[in-house]
Protein backbone atom coordinates (compact mmCIF):
# COMPACT_ATOMS: atom_id res chain seq x y z
CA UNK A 1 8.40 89.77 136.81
CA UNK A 2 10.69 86.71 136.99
CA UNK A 3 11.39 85.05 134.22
CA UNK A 4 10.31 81.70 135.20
CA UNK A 5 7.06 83.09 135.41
CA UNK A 6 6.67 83.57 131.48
CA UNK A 7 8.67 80.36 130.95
CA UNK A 8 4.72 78.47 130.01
CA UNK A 9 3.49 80.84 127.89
CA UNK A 10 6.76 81.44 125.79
CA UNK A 11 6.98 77.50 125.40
CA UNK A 12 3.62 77.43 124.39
CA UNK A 13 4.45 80.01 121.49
CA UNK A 14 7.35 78.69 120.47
CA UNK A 15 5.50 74.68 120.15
CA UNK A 16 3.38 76.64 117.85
CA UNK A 17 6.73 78.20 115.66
CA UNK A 18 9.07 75.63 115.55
CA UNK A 19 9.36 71.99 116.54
CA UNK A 20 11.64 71.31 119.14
CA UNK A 21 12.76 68.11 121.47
CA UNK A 22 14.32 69.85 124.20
CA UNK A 23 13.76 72.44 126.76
CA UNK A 24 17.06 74.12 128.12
CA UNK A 25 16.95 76.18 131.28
CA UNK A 26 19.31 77.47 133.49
CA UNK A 27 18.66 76.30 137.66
CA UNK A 28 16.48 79.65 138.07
CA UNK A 29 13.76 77.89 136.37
CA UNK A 30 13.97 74.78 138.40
CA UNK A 31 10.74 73.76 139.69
CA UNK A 32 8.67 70.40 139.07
CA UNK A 33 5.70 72.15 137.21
CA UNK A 34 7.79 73.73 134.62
CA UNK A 35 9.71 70.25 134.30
CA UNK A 36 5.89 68.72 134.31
CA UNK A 37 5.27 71.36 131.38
CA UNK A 38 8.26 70.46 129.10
CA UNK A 39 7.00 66.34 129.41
CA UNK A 40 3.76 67.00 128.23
CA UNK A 41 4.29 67.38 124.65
CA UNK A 42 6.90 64.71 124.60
CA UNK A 43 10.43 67.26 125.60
CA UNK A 44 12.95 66.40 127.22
CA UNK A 45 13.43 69.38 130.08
CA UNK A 46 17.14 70.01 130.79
CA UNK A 47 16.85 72.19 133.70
CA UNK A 48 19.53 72.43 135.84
CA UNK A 49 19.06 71.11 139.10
CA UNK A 50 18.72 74.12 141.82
CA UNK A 51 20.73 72.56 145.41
CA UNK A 52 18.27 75.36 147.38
CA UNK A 53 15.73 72.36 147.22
CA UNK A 54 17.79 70.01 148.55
CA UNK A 55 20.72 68.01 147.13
CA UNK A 56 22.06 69.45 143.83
CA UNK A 57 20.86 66.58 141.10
CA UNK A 58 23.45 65.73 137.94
CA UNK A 59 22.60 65.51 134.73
CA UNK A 60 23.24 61.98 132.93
CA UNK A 61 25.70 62.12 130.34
CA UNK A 62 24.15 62.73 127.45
CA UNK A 63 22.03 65.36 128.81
CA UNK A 64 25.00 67.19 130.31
CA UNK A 65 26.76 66.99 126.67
CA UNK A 66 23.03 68.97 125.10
CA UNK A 67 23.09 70.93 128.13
CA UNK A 68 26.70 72.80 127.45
CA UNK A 69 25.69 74.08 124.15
CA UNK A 70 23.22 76.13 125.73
CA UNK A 71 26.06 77.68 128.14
CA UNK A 72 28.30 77.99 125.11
CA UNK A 73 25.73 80.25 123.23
CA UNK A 74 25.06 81.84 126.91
CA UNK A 75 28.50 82.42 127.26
CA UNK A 76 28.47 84.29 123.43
CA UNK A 77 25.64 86.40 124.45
CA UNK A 78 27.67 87.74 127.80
CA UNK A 79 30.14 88.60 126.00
CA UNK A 80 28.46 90.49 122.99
CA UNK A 81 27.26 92.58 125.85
CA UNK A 82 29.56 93.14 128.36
CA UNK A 83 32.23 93.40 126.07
CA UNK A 84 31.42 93.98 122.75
CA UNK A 85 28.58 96.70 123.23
CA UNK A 86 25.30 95.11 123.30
CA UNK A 87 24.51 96.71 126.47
CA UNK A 88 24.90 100.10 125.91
CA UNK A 89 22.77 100.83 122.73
CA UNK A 90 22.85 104.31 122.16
CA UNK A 91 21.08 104.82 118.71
CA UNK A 92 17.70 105.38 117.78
CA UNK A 93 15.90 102.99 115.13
CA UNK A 94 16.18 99.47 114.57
CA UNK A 95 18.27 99.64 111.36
CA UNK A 96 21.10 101.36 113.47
CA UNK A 97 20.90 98.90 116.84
CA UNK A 98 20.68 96.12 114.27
CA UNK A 99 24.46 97.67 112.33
CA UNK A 100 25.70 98.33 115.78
CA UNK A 101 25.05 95.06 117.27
CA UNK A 102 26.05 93.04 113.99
CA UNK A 103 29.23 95.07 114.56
CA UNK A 104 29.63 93.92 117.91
CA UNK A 105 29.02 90.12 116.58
CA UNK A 106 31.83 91.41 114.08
CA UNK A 107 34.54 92.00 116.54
CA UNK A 108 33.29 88.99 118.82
CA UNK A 109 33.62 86.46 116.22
CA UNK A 110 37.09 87.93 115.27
CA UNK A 111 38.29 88.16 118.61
CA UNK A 112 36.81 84.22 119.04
CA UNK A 113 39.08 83.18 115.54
CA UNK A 114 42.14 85.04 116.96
CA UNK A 115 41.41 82.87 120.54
CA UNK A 116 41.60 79.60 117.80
CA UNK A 117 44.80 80.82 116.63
CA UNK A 118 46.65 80.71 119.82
């Protein structure tokens, strides 16, 4: 299953969780009834335009500025597991995944502070 097609349903649980104002997806999720969706309830969808449909479409400004902290916290994610271990868990038990991924957070944000002081 793609995950565009549980992008509905997992917008509809989080409306119930937490109250949000935007709705940040990447250009695999670009399609008119998911952008349709996000209006509804008063969001504002930043879904990056997908050029398969056509001409790609910019975002204005401001959107563009909301739309980078998503990649920045993408970008975080990538490399907690490509380089710092997330994706090769090899414990059993949540407690231990949790202290091996926290570690892996660990060395990420230290190797991020040691980035700052270059």
């Amino acid at each position: 299953m793609h995950d565009s097609l549980a992008a509905i349903p997992l917008s509809l649980i989080s409306a119930q969780r937490v109250t949000n104002l935007y709705d940040s997806m990447d250009a695999a999720y670009c399609s008119t009834e998911l952008r349709e969706h996000s209006r509804a309830p008063g969001h504002v969808p930043l879904i990056d335009h997908n050029p398969r449909r056509g001409q790609k479409i910019e975002f204005a400004p401001a959107e563009a500025v909301r739309y980078n902290e998503r990649t920045a916290a993408e970008r975080s994610n990538a490399r907690l597991k490509d380089e710092f271990g997330g994706n090769h868990l090899r414990v059993k038990g949540s407690a231990k995944a949790m202290g091996h991924l926290m570690f892996g957070v660990l060395a990420l944000s230290a190797d991020q502070l040691m980035r700052l002081r270059q």
